[in-house]
PDB file of N, CA and C in Angstrom:
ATOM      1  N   UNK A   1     -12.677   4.423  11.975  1.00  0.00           N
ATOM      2  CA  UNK A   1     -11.765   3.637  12.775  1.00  0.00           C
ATOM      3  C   UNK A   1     -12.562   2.769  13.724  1.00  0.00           C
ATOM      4  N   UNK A   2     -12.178   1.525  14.129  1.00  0.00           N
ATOM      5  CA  UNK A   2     -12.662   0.726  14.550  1.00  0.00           C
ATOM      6  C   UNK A   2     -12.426   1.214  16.288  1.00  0.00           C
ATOM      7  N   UNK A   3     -13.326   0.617  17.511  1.00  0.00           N
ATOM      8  CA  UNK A   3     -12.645   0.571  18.457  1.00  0.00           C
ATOM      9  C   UNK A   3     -12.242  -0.422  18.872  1.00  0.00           C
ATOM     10  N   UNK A   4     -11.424  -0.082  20.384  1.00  0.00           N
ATOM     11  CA  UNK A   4     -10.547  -1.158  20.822  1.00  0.00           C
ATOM     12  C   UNK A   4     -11.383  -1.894  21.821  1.00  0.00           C
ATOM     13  N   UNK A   5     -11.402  -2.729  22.635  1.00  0.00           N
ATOM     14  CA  UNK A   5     -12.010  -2.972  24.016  1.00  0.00           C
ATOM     15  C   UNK A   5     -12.237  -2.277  24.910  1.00  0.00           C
ATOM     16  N   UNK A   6     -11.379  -1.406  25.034  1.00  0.00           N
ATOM     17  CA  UNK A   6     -11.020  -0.339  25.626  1.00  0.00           C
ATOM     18  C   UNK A   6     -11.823   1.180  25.741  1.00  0.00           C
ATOM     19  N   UNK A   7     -12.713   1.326  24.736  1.00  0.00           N
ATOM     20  CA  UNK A   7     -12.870   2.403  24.098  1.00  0.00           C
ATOM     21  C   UNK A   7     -12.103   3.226  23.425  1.00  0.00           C
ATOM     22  N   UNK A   8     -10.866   3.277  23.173  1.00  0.00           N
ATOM     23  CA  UNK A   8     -10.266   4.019  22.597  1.00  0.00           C
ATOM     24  C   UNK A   8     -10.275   4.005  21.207  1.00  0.00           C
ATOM     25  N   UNK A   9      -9.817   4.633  20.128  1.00  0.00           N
ATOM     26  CA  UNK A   9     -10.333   3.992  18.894  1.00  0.00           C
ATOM     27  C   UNK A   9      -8.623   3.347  18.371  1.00  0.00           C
ATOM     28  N   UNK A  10      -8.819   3.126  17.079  1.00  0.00           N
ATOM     29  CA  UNK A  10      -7.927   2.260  16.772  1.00  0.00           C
ATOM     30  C   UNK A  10      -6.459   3.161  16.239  1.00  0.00           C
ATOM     31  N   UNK A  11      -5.385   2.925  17.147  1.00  0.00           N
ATOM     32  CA  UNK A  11      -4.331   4.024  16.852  1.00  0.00           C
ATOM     33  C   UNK A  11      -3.065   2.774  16.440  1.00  0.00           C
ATOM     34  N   UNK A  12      -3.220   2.232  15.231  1.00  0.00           N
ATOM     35  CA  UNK A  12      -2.416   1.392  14.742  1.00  0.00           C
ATOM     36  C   UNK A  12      -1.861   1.793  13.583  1.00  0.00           C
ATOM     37  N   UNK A  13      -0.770   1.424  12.788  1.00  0.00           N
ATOM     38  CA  UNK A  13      -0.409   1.589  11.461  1.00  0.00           C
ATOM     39  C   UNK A  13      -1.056   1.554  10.276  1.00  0.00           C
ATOM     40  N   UNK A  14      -2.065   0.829  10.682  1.00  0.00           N
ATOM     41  CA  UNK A  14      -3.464   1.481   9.436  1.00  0.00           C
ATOM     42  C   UNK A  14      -3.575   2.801   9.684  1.00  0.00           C
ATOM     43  N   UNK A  15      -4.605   2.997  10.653  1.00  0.00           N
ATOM     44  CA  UNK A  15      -5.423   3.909  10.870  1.00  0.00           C
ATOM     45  C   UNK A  15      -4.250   5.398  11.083  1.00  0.00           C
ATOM     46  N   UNK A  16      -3.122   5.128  11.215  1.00  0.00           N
ATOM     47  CA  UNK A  16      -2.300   6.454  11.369  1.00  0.00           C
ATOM     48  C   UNK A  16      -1.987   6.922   9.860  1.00  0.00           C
ATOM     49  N   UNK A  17      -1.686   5.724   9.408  1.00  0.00           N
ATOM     50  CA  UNK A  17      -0.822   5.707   7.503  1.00  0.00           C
ATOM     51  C   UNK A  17      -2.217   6.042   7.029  1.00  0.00           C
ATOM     52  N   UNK A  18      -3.340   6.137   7.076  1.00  0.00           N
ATOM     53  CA  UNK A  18      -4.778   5.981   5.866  1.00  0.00           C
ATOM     54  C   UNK A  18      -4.874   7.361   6.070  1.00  0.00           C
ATOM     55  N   UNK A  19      -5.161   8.062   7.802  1.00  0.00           N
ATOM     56  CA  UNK A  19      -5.183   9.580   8.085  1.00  0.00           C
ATOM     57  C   UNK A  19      -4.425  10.707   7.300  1.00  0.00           C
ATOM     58  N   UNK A  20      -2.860  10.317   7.496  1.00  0.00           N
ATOM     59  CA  UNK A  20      -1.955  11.030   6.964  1.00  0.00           C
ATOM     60  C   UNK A  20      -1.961  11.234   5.853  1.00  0.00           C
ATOM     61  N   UNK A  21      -2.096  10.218   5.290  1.00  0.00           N
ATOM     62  CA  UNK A  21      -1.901   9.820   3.881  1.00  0.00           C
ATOM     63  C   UNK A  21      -3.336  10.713   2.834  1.00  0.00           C
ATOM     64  N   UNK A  22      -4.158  10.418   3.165  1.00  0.00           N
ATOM     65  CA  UNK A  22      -5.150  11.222   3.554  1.00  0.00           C
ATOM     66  C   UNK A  22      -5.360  12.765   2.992  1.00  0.00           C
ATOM     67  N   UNK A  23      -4.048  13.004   4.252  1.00  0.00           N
ATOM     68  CA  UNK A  23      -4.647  14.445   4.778  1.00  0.00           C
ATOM     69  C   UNK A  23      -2.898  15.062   3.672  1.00  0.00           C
ATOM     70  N   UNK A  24      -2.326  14.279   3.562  1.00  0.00           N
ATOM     71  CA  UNK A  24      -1.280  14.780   2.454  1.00  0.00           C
ATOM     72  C   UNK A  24      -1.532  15.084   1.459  1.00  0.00           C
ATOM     73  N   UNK A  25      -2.804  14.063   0.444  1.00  0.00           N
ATOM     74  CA  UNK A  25      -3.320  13.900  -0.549  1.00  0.00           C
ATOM     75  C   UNK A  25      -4.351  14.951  -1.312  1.00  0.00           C
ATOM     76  N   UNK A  26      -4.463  15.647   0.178  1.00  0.00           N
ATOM     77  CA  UNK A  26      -5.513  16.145  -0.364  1.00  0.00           C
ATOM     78  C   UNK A  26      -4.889  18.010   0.098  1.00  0.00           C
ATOM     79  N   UNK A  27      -3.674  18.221   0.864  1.00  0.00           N
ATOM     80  CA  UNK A  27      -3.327  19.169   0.616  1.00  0.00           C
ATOM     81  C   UNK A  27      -2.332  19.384  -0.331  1.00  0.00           C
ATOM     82  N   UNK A  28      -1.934  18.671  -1.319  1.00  0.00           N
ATOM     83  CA  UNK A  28      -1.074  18.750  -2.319  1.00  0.00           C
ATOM     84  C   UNK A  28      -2.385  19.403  -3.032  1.00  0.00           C
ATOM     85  N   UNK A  29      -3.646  18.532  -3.528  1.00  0.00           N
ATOM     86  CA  UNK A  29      -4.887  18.772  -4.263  1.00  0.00           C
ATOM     87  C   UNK A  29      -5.142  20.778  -4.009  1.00  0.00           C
ATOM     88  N   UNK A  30      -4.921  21.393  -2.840  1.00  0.00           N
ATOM     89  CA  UNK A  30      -4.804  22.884  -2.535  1.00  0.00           C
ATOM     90  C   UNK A  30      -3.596  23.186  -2.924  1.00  0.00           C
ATOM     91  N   UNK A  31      -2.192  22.869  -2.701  1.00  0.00           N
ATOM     92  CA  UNK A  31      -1.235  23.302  -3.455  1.00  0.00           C
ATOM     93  C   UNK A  31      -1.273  23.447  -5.077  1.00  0.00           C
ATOM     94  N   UNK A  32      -1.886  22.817  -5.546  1.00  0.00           N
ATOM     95  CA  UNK A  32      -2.122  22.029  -6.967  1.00  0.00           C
ATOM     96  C   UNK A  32      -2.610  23.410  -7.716  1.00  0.00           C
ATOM     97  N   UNK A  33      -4.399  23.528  -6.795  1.00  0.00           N
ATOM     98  CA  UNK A  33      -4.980  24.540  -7.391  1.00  0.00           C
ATOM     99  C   UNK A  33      -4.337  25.880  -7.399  1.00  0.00           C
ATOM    100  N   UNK A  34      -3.534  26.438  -6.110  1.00  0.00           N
ATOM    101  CA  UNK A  34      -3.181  27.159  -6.011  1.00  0.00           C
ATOM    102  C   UNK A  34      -2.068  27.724  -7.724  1.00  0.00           C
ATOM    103  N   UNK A  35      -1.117  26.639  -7.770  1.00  0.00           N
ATOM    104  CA  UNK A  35      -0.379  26.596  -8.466  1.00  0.00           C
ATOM    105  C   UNK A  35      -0.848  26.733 -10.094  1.00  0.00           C
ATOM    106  N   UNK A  36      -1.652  26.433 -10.547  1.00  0.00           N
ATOM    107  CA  UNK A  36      -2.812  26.308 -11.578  1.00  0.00           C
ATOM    108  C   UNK A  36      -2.983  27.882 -11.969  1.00  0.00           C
ATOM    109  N   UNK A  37      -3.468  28.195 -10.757  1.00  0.00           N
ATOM    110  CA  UNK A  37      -3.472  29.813 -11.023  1.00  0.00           C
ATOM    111  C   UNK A  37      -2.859  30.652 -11.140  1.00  0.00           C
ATOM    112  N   UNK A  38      -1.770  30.750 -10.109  1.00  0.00           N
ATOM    113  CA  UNK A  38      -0.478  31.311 -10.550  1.00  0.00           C
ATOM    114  C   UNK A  38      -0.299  31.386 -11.958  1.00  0.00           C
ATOM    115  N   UNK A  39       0.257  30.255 -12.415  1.00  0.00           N
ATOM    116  CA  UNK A  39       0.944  29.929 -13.417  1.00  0.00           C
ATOM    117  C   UNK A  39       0.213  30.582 -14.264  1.00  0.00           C
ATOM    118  N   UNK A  40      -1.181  30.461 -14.471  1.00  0.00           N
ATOM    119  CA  UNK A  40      -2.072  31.032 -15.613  1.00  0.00           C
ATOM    120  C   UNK A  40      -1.778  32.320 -15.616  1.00  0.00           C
ATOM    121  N   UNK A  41      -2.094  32.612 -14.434  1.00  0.00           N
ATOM    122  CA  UNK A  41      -2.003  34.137 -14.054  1.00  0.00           C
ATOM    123  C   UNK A  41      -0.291  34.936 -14.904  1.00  0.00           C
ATOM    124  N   UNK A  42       0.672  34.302 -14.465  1.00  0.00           N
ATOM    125  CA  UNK A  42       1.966  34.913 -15.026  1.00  0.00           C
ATOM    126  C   UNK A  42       1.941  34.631 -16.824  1.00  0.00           C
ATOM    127  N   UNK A  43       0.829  33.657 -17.124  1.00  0.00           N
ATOM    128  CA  UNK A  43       1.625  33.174 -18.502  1.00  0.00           C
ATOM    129  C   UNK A  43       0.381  34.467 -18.941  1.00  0.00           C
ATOM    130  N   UNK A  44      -0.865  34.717 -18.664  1.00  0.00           N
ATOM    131  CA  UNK A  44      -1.683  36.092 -19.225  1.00  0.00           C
ATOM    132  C   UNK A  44      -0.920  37.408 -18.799  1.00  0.00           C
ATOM    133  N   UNK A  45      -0.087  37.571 -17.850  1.00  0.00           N
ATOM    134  CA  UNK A  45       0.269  38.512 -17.622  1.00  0.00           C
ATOM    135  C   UNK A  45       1.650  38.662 -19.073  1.00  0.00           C
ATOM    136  N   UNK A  46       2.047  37.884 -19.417  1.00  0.00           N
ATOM    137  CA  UNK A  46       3.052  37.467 -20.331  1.00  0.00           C
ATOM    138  C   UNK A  46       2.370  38.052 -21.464  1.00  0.00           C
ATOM    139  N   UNK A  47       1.484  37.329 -22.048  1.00  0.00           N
ATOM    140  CA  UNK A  47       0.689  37.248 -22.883  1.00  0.00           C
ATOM    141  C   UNK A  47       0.250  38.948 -23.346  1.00  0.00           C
ATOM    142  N   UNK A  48      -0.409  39.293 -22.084  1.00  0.00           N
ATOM    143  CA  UNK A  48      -0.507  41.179 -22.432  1.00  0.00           C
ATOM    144  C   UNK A  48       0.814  41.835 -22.725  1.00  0.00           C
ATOM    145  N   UNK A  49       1.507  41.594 -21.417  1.00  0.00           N
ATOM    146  CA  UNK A  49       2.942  42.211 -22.261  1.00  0.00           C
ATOM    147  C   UNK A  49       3.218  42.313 -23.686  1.00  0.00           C
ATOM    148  N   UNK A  50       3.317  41.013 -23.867  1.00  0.00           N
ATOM    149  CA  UNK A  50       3.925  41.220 -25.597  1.00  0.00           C
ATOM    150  C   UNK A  50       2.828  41.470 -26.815  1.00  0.00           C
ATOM    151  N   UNK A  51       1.366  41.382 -26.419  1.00  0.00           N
ATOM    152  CA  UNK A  51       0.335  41.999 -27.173  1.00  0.00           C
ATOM    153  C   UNK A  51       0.549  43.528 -26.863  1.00  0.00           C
ATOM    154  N   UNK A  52       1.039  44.289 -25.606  1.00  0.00           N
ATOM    155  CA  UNK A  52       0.494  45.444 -25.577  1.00  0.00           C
ATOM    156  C   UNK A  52      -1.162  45.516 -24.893  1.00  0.00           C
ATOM    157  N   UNK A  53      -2.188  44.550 -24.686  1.00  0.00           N
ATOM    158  CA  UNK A  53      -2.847  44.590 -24.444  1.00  0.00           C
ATOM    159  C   UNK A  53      -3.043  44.589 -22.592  1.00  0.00           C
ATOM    160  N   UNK A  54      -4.526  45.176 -22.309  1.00  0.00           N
ATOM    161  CA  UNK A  54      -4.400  45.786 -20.568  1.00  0.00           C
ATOM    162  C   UNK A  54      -4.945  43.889 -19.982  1.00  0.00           C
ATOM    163  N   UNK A  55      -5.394  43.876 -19.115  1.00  0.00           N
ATOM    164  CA  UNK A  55      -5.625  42.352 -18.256  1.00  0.00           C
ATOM    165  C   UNK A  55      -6.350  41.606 -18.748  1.00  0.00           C
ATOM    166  N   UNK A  56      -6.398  41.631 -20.082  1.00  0.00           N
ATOM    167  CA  UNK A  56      -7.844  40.760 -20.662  1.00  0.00           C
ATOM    168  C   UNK A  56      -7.140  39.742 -20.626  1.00  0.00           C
ATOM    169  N   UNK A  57      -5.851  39.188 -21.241  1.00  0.00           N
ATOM    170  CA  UNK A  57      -5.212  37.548 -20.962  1.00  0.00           C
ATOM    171  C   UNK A  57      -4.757  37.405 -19.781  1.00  0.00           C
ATOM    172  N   UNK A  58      -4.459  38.342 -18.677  1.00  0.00           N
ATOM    173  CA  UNK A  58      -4.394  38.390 -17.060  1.00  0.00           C
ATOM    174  C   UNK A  58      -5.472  37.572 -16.855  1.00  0.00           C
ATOM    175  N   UNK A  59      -7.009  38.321 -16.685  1.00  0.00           N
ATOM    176  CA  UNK A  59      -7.721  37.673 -16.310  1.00  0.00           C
ATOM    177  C   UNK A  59      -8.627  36.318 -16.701  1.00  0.00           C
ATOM    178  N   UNK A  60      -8.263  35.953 -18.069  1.00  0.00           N
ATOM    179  CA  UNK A  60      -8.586  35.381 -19.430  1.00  0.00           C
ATOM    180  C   UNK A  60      -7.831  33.749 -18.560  1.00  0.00           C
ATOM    181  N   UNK A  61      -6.128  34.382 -18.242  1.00  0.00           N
ATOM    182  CA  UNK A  61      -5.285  33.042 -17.685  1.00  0.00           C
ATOM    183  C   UNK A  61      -5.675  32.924 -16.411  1.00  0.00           C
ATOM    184  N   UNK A  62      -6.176  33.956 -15.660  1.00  0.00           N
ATOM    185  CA  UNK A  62      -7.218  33.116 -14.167  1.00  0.00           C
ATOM    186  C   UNK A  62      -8.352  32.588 -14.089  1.00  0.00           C
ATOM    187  N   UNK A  63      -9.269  32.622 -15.062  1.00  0.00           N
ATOM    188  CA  UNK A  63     -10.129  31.834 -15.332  1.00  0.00           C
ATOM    189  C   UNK A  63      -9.274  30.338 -15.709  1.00  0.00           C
ATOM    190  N   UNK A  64      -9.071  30.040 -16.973  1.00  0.00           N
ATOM    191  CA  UNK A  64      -8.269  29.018 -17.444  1.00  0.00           C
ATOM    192  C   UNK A  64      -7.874  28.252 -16.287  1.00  0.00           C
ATOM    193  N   UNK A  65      -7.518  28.697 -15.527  1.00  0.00           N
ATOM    194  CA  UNK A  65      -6.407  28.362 -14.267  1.00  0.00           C
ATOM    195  C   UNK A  65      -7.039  27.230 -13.341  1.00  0.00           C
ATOM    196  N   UNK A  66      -8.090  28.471 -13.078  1.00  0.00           N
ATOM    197  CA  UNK A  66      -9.112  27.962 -11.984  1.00  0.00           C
ATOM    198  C   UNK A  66      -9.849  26.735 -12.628  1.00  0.00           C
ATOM    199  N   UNK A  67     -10.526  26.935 -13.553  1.00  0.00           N
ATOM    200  CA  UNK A  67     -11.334  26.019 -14.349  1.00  0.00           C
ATOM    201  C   UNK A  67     -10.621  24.479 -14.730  1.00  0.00           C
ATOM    202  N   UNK A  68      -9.195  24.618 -15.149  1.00  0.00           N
ATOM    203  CA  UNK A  68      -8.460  23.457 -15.529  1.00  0.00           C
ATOM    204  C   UNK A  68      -8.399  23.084 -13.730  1.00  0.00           C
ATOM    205  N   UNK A  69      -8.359  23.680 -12.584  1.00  0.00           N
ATOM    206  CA  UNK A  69      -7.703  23.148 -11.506  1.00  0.00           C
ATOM    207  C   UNK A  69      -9.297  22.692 -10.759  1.00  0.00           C
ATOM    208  N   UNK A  70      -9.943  23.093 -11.307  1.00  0.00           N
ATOM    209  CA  UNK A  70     -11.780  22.602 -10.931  1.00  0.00           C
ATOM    210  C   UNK A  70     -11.516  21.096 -11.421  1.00  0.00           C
ATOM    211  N   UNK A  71     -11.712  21.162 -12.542  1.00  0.00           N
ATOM    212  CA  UNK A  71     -11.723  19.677 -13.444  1.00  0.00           C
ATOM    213  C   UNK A  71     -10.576  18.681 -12.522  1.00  0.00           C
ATOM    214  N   UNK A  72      -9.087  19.652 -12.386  1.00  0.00           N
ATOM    215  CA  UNK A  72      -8.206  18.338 -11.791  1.00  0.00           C
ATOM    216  C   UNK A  72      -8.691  17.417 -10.446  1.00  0.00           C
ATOM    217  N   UNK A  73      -9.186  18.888  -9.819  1.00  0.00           N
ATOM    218  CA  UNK A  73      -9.901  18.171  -8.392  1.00  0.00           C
ATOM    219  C   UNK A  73     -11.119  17.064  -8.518  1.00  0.00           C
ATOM    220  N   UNK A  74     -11.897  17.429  -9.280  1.00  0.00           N
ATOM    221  CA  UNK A  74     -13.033  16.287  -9.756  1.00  0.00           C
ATOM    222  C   UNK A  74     -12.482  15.056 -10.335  1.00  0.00           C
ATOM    223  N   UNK A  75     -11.806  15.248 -11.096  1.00  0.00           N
ATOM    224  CA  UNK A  75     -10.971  14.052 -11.824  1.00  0.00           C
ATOM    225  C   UNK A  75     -10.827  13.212 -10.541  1.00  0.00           C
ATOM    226  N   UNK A  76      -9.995  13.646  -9.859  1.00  0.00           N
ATOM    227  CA  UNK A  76      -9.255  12.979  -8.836  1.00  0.00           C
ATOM    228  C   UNK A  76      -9.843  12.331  -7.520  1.00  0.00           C
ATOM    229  N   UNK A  77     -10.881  13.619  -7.148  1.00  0.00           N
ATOM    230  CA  UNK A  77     -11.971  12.815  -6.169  1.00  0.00           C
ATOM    231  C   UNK A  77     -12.671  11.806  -6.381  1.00  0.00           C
ATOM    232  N   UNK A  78     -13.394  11.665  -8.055  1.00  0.00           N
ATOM    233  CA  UNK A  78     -13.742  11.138  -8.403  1.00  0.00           C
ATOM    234  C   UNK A  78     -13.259   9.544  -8.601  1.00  0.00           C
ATOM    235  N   UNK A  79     -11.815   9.299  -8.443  1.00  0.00           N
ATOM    236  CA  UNK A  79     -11.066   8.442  -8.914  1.00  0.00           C
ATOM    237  C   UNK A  79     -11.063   7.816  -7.444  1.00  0.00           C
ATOM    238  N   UNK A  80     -10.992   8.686  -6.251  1.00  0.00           N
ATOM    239  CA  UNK A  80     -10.809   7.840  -5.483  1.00  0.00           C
ATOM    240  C   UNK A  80     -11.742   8.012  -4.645  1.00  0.00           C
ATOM    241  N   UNK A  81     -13.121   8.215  -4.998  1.00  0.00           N
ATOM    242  CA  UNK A  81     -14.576   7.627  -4.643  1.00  0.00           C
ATOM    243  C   UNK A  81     -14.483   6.419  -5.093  1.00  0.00           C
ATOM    244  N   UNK A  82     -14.606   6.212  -6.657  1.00  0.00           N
ATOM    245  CA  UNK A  82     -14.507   4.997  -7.221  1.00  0.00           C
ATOM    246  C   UNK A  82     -13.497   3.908  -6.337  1.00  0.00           C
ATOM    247  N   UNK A  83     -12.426   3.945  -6.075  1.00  0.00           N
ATOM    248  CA  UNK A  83     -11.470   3.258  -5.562  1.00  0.00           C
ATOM    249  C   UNK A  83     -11.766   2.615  -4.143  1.00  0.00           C
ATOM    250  N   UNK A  84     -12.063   4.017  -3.199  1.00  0.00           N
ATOM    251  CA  UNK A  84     -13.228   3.421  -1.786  1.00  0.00           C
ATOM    252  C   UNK A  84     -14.522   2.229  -2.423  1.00  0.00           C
ATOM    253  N   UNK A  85     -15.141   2.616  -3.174  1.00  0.00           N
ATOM    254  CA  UNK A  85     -16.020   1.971  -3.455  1.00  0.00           C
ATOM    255  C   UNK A  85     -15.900   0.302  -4.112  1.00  0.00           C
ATOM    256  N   UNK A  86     -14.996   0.320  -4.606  1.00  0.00           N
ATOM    257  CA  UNK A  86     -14.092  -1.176  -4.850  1.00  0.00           C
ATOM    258  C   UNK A  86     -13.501  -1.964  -3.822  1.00  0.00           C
ATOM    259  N   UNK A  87     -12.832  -0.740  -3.023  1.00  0.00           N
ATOM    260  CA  UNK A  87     -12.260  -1.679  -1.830  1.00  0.00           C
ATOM    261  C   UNK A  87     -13.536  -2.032  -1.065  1.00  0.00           C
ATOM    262  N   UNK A  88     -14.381  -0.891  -0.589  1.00  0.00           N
ATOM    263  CA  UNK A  88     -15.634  -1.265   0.399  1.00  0.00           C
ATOM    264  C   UNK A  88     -16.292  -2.875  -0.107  1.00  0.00           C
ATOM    265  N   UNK A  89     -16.316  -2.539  -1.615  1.00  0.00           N
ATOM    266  CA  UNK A  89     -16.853  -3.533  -2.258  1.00  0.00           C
ATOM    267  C   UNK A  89     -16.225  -4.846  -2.069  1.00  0.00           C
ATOM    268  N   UNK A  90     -15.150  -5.012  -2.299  1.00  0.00           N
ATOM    269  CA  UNK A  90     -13.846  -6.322  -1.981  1.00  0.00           C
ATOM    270  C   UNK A  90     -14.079  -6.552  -1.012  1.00  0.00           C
ATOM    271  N   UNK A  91     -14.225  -5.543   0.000  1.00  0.00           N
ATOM    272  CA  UNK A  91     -14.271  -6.403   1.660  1.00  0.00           C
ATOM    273  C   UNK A  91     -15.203  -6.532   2.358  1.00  0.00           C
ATOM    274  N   UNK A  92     -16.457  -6.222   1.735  1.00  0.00           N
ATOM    275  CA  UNK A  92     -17.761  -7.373   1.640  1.00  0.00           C
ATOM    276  C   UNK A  92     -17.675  -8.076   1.151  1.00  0.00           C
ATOM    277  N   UNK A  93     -16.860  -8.692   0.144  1.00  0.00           N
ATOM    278  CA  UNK A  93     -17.372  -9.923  -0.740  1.00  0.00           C
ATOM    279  C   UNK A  93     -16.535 -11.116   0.401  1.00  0.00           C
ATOM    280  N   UNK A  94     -15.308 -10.403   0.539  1.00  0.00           N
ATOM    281  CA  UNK A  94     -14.160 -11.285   1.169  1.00  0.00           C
ATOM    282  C   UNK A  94     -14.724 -11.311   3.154  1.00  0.00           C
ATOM    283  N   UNK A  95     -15.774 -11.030   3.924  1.00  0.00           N
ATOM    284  CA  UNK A  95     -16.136 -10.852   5.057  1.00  0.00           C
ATOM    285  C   UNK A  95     -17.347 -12.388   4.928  1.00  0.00           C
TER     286      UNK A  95
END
């Protein structure tokens, strides 16, 4: 954030909407994973049930879980590294 004359820093509709926005984005990204696992977790717990078998697809679907919700987070950071890096880029060219 930029400052003001003032010293204060910049508490405008950018800088409030980019924070939030932000900080929403990236706790959905923890809801996300959370959810990833779960889900794995109930569909191996499923899975033994109707095999008869003890936690091997329990723990088989928390791996899975975790691992697919690893990749989503990278995917995604990744996407919007790239994206900072375009805009940073745009507004050097345009300065």
């Amino acid at each position: 954030m930029q400052d003001e004359p003032h010293g204060r820093p910049d508490t405008g509709p950018r800088a409030s909407s980019t924070g939030l926005g932000n900080a929403g984005k990236y706790a959905g990204i923890g809801i996300q994973f959370a959810a990833s696992i779960v889900l794995f977790l109930y569909a191996g717990q499923w899975v033994d049930r109707r095999l008869g078998t003890t936690p091997i697809f329990l723990i088989v679907g928390v791996f899975v879980g975790a691992t697919a919700a690893f990749y989503s987070i990278y995917k995604r950071l990744m996407r919007d590294l790239k994206e900072q890096e375009e805009a940073q880029s745009r507004a050097s060219k345009d300065a």
